[in-house]
Structures are given as C-alpha cells and as structure tokens.
PDB file of N, CA and C in Angstrom:
ATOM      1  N   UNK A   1       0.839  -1.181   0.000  1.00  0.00           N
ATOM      2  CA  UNK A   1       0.000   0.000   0.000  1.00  0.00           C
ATOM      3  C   UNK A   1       0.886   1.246   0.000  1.00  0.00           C
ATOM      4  N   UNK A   2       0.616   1.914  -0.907  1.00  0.00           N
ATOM      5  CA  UNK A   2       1.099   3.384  -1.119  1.00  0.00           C
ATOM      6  C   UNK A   2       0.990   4.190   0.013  1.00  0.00           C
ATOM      7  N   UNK A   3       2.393   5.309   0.624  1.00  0.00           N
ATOM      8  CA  UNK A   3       1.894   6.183   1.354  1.00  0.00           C
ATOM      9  C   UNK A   3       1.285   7.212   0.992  1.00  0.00           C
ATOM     10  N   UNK A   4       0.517   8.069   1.466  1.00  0.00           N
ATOM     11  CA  UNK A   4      -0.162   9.460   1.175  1.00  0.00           C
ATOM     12  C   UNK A   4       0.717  10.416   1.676  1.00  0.00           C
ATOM     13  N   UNK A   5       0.646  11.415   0.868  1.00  0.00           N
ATOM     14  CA  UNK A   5       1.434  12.674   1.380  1.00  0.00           C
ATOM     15  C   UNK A   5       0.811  14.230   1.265  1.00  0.00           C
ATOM     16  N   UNK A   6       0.857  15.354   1.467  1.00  0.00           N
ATOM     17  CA  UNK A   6       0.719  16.218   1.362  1.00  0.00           C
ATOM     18  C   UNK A   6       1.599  16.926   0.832  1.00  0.00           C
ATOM     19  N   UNK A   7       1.345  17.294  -0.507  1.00  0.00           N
ATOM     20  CA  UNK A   7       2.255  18.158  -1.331  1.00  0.00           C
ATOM     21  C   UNK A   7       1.312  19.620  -1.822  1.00  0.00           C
ATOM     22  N   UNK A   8       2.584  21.037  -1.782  1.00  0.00           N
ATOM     23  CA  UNK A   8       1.447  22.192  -2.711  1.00  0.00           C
ATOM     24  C   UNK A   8       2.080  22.157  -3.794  1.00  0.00           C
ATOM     25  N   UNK A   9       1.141  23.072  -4.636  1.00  0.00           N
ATOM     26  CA  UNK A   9       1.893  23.309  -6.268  1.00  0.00           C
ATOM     27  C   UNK A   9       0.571  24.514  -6.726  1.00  0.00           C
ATOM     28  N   UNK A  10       1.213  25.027  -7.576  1.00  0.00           N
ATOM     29  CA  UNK A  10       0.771  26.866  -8.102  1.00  0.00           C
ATOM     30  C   UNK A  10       0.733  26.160  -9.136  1.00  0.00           C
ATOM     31  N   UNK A  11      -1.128  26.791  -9.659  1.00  0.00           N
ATOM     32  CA  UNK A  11      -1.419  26.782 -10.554  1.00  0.00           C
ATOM     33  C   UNK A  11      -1.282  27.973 -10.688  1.00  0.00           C
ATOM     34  N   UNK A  12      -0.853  29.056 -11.873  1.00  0.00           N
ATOM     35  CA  UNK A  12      -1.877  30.464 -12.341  1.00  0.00           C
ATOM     36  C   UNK A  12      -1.700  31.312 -11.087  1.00  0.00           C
ATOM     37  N   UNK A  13      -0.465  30.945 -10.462  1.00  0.00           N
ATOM     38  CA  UNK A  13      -0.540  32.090  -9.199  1.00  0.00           C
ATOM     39  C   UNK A  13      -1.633  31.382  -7.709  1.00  0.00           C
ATOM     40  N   UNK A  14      -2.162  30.496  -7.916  1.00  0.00           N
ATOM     41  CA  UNK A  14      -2.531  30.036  -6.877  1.00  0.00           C
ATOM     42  C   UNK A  14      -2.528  28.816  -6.298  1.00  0.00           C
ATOM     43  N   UNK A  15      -1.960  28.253  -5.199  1.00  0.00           N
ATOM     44  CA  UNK A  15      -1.313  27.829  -4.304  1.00  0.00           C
ATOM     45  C   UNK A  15      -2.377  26.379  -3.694  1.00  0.00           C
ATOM     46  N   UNK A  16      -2.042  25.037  -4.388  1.00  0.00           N
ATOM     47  CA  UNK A  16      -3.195  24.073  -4.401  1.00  0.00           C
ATOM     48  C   UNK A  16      -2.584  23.042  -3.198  1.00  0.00           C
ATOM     49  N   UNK A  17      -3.298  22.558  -1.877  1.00  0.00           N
ATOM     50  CA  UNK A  17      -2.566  21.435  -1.444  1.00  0.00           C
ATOM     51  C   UNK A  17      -3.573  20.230  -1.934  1.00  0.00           C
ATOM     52  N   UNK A  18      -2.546  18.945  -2.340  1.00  0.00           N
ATOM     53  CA  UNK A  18      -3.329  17.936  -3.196  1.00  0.00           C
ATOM     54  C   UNK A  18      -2.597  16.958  -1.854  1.00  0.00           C
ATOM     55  N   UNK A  19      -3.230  15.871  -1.761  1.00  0.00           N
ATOM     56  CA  UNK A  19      -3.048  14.321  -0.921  1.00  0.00           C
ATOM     57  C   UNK A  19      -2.552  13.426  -2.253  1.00  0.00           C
ATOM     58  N   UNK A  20      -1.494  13.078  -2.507  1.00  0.00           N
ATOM     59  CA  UNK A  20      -0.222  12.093  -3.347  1.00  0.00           C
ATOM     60  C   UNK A  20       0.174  10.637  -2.744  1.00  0.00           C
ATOM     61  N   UNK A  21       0.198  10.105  -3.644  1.00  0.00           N
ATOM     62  CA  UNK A  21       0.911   9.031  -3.468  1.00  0.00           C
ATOM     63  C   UNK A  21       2.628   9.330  -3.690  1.00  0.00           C
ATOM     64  N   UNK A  22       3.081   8.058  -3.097  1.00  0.00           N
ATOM     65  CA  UNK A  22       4.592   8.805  -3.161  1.00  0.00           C
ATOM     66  C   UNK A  22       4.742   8.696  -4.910  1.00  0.00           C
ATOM     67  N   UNK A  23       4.614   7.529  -5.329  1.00  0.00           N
ATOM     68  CA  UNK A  23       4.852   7.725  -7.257  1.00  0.00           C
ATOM     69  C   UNK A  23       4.216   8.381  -7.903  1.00  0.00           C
ATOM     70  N   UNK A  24       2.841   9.039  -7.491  1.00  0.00           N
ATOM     71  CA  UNK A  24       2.292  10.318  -7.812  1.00  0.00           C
ATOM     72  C   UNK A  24       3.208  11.182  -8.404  1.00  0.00           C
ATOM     73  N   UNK A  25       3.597  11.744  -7.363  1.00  0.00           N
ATOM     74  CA  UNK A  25       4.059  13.380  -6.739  1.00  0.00           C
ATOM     75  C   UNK A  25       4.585  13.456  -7.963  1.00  0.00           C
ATOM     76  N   UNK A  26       5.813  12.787  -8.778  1.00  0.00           N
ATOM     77  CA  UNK A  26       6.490  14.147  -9.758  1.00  0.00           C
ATOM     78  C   UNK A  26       5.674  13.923 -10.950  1.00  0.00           C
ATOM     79  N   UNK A  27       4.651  13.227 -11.441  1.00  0.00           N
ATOM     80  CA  UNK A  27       3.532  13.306 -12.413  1.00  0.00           C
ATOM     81  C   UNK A  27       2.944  14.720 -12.388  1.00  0.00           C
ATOM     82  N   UNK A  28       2.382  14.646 -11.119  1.00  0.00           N
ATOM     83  CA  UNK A  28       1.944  15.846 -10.542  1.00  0.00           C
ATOM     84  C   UNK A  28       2.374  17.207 -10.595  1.00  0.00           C
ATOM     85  N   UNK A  29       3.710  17.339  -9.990  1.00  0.00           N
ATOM     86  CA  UNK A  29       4.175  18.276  -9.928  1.00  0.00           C
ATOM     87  C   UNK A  29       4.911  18.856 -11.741  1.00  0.00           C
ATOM     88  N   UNK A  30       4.819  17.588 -12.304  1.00  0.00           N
ATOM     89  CA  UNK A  30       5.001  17.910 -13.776  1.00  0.00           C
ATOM     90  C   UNK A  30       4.148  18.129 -14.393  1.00  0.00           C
ATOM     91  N   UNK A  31       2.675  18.057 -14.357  1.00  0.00           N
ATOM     92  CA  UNK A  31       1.405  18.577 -14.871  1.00  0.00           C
ATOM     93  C   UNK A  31       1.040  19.719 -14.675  1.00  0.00           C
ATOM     94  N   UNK A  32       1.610  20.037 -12.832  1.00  0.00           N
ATOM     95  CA  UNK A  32       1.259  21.765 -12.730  1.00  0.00           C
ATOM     96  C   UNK A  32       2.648  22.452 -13.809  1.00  0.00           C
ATOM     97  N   UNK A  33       3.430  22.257 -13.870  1.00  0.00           N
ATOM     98  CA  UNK A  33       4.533  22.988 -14.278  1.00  0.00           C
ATOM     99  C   UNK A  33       4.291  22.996 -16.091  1.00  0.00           C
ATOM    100  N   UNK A  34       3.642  21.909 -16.557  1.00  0.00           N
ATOM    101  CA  UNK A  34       3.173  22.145 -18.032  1.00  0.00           C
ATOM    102  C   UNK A  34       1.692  22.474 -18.077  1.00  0.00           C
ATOM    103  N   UNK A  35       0.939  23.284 -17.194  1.00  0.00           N
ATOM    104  CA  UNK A  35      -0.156  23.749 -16.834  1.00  0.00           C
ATOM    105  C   UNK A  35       0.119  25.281 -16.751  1.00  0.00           C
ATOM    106  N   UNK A  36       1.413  25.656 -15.825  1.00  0.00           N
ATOM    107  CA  UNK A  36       1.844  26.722 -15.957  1.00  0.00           C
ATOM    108  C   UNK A  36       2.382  27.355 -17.527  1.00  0.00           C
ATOM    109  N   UNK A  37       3.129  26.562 -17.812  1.00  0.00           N
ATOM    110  CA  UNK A  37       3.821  26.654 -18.979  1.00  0.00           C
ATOM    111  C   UNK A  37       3.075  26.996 -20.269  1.00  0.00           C
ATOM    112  N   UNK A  38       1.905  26.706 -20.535  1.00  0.00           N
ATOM    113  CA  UNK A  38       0.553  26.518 -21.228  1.00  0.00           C
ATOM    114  C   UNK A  38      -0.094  28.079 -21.005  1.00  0.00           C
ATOM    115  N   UNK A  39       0.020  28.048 -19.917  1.00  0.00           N
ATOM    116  CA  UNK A  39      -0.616  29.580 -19.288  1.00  0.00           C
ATOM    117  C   UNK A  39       0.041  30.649 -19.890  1.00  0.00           C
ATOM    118  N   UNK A  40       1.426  30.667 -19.515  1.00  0.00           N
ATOM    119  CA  UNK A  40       2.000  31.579 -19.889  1.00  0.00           C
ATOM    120  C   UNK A  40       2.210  31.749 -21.358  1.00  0.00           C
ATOM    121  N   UNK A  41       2.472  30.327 -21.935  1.00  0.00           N
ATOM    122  CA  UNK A  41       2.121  30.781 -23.397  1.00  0.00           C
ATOM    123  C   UNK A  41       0.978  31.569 -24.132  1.00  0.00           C
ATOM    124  N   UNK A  42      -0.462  30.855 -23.457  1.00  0.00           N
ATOM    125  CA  UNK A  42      -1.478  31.314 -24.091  1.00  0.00           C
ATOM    126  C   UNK A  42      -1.525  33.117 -23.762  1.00  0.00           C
ATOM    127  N   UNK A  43      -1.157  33.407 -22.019  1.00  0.00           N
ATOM    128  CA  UNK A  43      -0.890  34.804 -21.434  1.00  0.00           C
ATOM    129  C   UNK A  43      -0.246  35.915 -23.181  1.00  0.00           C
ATOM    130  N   UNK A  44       0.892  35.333 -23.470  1.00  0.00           N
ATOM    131  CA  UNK A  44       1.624  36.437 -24.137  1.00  0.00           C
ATOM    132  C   UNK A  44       1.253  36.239 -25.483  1.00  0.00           C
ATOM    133  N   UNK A  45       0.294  34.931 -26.019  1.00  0.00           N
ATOM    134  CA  UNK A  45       0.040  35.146 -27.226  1.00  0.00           C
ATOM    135  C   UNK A  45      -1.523  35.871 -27.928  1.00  0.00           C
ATOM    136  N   UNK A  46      -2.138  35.630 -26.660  1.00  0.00           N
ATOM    137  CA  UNK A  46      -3.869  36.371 -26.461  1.00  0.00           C
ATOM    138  C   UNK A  46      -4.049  36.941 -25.682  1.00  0.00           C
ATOM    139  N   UNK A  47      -5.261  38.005 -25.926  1.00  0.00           N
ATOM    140  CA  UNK A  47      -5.828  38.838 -24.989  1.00  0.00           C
ATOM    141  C   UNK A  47      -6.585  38.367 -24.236  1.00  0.00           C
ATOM    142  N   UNK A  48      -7.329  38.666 -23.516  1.00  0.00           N
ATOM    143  CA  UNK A  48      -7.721  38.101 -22.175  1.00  0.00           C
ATOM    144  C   UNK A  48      -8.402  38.378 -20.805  1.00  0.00           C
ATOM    145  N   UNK A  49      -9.367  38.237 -20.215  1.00  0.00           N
ATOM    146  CA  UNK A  49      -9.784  38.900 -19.390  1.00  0.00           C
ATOM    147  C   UNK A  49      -9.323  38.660 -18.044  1.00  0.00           C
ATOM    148  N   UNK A  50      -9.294  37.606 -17.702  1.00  0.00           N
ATOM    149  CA  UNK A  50      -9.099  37.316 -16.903  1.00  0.00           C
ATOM    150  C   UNK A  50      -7.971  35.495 -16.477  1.00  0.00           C
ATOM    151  N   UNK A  51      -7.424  35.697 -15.363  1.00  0.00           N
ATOM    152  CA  UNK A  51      -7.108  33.561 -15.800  1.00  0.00           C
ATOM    153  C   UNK A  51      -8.285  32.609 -15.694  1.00  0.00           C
ATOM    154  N   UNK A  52      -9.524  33.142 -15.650  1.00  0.00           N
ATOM    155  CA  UNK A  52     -10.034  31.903 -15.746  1.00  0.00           C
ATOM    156  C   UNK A  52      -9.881  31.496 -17.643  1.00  0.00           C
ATOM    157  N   UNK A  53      -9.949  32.754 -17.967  1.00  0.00           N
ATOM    158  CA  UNK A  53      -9.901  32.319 -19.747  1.00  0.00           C
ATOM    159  C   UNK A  53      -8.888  31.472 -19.973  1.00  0.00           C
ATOM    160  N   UNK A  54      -7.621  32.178 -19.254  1.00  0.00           N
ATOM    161  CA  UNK A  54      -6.445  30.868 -19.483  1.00  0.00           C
ATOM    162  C   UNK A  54      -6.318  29.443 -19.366  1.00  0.00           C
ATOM    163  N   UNK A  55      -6.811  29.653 -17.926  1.00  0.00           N
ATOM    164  CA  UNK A  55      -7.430  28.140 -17.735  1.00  0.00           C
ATOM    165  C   UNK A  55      -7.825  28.029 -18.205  1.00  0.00           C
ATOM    166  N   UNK A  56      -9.446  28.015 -19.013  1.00  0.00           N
ATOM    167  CA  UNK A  56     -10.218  27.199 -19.741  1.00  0.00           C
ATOM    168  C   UNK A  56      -9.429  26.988 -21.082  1.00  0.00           C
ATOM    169  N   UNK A  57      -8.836  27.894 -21.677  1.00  0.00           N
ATOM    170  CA  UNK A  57      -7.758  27.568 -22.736  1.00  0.00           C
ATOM    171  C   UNK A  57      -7.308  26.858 -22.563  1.00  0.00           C
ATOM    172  N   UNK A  58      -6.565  26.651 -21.460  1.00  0.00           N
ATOM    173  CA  UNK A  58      -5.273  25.603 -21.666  1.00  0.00           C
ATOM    174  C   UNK A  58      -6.242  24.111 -21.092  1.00  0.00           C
ATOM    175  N   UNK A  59      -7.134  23.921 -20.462  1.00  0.00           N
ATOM    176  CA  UNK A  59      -7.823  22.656 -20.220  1.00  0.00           C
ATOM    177  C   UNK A  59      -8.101  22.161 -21.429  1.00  0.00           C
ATOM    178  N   UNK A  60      -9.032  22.751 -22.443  1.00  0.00           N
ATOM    179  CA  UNK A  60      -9.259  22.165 -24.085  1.00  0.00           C
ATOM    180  C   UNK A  60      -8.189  22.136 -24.614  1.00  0.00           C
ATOM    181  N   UNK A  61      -6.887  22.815 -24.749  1.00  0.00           N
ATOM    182  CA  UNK A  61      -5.641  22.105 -25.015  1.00  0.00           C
ATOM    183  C   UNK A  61      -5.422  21.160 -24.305  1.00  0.00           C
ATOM    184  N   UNK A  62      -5.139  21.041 -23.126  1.00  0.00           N
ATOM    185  CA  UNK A  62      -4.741  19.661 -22.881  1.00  0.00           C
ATOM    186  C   UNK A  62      -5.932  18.464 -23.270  1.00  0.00           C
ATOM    187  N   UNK A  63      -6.804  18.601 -22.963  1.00  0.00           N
ATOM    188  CA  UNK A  63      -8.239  17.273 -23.175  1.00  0.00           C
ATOM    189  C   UNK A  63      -8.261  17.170 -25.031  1.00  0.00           C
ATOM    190  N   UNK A  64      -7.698  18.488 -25.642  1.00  0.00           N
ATOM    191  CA  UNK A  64      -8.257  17.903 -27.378  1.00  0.00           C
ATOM    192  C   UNK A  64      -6.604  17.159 -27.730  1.00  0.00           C
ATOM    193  N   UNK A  65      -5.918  17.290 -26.731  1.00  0.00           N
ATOM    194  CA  UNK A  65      -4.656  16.834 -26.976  1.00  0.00           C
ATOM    195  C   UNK A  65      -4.784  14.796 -26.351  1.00  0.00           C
ATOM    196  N   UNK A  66      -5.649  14.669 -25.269  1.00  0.00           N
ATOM    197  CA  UNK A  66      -5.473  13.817 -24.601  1.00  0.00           C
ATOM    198  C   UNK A  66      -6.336  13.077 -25.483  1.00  0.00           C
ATOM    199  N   UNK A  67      -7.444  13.429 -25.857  1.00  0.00           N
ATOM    200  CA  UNK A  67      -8.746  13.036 -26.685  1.00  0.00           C
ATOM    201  C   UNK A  67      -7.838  12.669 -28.314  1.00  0.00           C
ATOM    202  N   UNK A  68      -7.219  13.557 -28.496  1.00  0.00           N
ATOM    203  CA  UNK A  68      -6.645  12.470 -30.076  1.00  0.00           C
ATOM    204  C   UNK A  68      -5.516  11.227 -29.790  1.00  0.00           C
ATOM    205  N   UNK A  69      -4.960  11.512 -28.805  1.00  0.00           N
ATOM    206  CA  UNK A  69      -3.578  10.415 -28.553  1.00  0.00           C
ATOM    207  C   UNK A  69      -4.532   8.996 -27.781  1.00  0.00           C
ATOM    208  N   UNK A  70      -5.589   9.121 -27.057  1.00  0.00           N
ATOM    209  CA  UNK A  70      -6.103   8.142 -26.569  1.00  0.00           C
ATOM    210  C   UNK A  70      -6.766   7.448 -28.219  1.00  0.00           C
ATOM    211  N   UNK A  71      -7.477   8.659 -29.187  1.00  0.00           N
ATOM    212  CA  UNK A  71      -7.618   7.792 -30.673  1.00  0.00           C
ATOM    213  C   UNK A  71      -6.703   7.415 -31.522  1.00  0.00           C
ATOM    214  N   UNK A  72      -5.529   7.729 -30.701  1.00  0.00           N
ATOM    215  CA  UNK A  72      -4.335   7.181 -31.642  1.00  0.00           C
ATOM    216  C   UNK A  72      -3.703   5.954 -31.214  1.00  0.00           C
ATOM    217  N   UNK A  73      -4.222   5.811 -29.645  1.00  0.00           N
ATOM    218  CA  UNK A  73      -3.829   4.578 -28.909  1.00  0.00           C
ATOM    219  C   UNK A  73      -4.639   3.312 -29.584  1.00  0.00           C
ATOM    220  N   UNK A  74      -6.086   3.606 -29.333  1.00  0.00           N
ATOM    221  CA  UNK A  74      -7.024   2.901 -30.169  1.00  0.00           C
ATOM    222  C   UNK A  74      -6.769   2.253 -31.566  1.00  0.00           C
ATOM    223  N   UNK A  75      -6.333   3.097 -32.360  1.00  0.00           N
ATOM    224  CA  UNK A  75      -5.913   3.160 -33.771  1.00  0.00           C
ATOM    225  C   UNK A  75      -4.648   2.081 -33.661  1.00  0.00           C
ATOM    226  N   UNK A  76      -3.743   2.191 -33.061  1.00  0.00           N
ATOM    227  CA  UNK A  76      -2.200   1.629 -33.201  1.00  0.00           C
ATOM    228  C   UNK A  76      -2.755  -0.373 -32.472  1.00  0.00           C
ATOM    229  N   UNK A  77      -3.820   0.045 -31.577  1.00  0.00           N
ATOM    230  CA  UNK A  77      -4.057  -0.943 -31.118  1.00  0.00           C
ATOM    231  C   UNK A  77      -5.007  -2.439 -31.677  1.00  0.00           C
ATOM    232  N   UNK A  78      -5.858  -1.608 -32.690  1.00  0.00           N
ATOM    233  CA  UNK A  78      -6.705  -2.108 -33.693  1.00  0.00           C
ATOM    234  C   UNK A  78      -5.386  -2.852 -35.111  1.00  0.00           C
ATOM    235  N   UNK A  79      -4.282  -2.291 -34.954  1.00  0.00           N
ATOM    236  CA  UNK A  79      -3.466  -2.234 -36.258  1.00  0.00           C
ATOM    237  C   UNK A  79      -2.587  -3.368 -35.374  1.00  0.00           C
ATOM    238  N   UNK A  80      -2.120  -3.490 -34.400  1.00  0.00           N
ATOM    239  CA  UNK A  80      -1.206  -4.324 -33.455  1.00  0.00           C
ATOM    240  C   UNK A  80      -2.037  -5.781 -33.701  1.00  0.00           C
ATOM    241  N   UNK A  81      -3.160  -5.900 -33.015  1.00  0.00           N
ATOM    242  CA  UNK A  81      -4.138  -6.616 -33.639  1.00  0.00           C
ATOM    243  C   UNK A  81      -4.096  -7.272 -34.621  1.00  0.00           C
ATOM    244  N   UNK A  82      -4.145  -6.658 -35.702  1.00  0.00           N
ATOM    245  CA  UNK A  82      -4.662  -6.796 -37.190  1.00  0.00           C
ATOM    246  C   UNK A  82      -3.611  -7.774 -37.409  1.00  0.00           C
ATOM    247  N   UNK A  83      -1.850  -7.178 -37.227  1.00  0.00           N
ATOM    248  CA  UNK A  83      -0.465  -7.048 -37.617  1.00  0.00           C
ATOM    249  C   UNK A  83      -0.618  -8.656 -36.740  1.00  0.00           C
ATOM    250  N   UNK A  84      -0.697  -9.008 -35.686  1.00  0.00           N
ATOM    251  CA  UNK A  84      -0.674 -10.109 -34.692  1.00  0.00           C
ATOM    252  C   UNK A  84      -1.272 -11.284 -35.779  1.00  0.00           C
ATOM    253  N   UNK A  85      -2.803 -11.012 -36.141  1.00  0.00           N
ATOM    254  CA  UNK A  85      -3.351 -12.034 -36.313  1.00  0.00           C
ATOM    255  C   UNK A  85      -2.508 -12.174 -38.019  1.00  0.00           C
ATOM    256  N   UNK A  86      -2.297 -11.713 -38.770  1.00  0.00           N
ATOM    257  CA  UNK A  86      -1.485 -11.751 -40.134  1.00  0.00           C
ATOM    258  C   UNK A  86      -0.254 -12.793 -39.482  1.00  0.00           C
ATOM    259  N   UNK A  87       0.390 -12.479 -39.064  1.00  0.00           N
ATOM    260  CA  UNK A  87       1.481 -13.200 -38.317  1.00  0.00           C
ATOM    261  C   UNK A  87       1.136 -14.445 -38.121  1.00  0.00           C
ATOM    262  N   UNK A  88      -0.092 -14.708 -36.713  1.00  0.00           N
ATOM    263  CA  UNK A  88      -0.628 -16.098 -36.461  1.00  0.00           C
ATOM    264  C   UNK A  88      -1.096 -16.802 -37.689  1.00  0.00           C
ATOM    265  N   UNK A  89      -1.668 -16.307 -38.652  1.00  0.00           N
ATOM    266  CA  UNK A  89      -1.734 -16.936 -39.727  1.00  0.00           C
ATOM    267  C   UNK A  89      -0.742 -17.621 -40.565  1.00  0.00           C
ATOM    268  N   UNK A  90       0.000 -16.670 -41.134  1.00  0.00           N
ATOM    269  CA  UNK A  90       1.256 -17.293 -41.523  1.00  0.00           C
ATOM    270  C   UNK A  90       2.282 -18.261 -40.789  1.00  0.00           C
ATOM    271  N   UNK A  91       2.308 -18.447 -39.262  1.00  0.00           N
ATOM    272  CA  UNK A  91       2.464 -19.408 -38.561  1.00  0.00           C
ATOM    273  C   UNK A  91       1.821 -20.667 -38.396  1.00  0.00           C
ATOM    274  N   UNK A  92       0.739 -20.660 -38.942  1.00  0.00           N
ATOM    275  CA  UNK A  92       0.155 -21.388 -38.681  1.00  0.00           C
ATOM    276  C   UNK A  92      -0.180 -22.392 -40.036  1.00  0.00           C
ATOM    277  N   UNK A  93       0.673 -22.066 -40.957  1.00  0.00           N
ATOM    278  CA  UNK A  93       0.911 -22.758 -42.406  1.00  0.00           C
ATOM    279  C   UNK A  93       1.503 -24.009 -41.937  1.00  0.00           C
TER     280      UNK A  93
END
C-alpha cells in the first residue's frame, strides 16, 4: 500500500494542497509545471480577461490533446491486432 502525502503546487498564481501518493508526486508536480507553462504561453500570445480564460484555454488544449492520442492509442491498437493475427496466420501454415 502506497503512502499518502501532502504536497502544494501553483497553478496560475494560486497555491493548491493535493493528498499524493509517493509515485504520484512528480507526475503531478510535472502537470502543474506544463499547466503553468501553457498559461503563460497562451498569457503572451492572447488577450484576455481574466485567468479563468487561461485556464479554460489551456484545459481544451490539454483534453483535445489527450482526446486524439487516446484515438491514436485505439488506432495503433486495432493495427497491433490486425499485424498479430497476419502473423498467427502465416504461422500457422
């Protein structure tokens, strides 16, 4: 069983405490830091009212990003498949 920990991390200037597992934590702490990173890009390339805009920017970047690689997982996995059973066939001469 995993320990729990208490770790903070800044999103956008504000200051989150999350409960981690110990193999968590640098996932974590690497999601806020390309969360930040995202921010600040979108910050200097658009106008803007406020960070919630940022945030919501950078969330549909990350989810239309997560949303094609999970259909690309699908895709490679349907083809792994495909590639497997071609194989078992020809083995099976």
């Amino acid at each position: 069983m995993e320990d729990k920990y208490i770790i903070n991390i800044n999103i956008a200037g504000r200051t989150y405490r999350l409960k981690v597992d110990n193999n968590e934590e640098e996932h974590v702490r690497a999601a806020a830091s390309a969360i930040n990173k995202k921010i600040e890009e979108f910050s200097s390339n658009y106008a803007f009212k406020d960070k919630q805009d940022l945030l919501a920017m950078t969330v549909i970047s990350f989810v239309s990003e997560l949303t094609k690689l999970k259909a690309e997982t699908k895709d490679n996995a349907i083809i792994s498949i495909d590639k497997l059973n071609e194989i078992d066939e020809l083995l099976s001469i």
